[in-house]
Protein backbone atom coordinates (compact mmCIF):
# COMPACT_ATOMS: atom_id res chain seq x y z
CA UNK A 1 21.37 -49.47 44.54
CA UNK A 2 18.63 -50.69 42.49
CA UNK A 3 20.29 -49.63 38.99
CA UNK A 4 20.04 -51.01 35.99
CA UNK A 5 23.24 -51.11 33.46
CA UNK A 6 22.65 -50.78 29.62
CA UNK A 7 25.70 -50.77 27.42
CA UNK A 8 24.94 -48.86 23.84
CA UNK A 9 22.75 -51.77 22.04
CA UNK A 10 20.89 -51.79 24.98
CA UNK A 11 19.70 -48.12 24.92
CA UNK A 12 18.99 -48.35 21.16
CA UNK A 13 16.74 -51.38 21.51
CA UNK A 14 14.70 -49.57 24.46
CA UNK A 15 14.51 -46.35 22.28
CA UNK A 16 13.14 -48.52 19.67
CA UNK A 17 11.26 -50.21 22.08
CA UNK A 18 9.78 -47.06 23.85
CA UNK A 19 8.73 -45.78 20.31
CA UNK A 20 11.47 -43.03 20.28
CA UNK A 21 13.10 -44.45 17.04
CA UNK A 22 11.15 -45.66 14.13
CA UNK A 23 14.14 -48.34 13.42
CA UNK A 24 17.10 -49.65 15.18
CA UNK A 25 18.88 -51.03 12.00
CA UNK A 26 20.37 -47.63 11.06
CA UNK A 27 21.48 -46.28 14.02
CA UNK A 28 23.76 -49.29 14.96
CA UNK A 29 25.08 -49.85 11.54
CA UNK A 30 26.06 -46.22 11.57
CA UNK A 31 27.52 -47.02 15.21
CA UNK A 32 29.36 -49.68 13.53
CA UNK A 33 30.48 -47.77 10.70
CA UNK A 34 31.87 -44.99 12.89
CA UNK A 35 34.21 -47.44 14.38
CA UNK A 36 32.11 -49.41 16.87
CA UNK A 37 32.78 -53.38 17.04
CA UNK A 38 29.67 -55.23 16.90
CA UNK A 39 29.78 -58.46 15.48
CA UNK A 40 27.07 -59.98 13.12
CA UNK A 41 26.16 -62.32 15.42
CA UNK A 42 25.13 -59.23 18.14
CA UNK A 43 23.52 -57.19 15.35
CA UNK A 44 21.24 -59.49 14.02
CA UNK A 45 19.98 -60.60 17.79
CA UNK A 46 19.68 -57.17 18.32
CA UNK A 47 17.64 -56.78 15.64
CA UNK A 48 15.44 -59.69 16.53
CA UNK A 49 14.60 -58.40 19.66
CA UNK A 50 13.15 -55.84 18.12
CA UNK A 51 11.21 -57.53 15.02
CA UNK A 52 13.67 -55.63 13.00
């Protein structure tokens, strides 16, 4: 079908990419905090993707 699959880091990096956050830092660490496993390993590539 031509879809594209994003799981939740995904769709915070493209917000951040798209300009519709001004960081992506504090919006997964609050994911994270609020019970969401993401290990430091994913967070900081995450973060690198976006020059964060």
């Amino acid at each position: 079908m031509g879809l594209t699959l994003r799981g939740t880091v995904g769709l915070v990096l493209a917000a951040k990419r798209a300009g519709r956050l001004t960081a992506a830092r504090p919006v997964l660490e609050r994911l994270r905090d609020s019970g969401m496993y993401l290990s430091d390993a994913v967070l900081n590539r995450a973060l690198r993707l976006v020059a964060e």
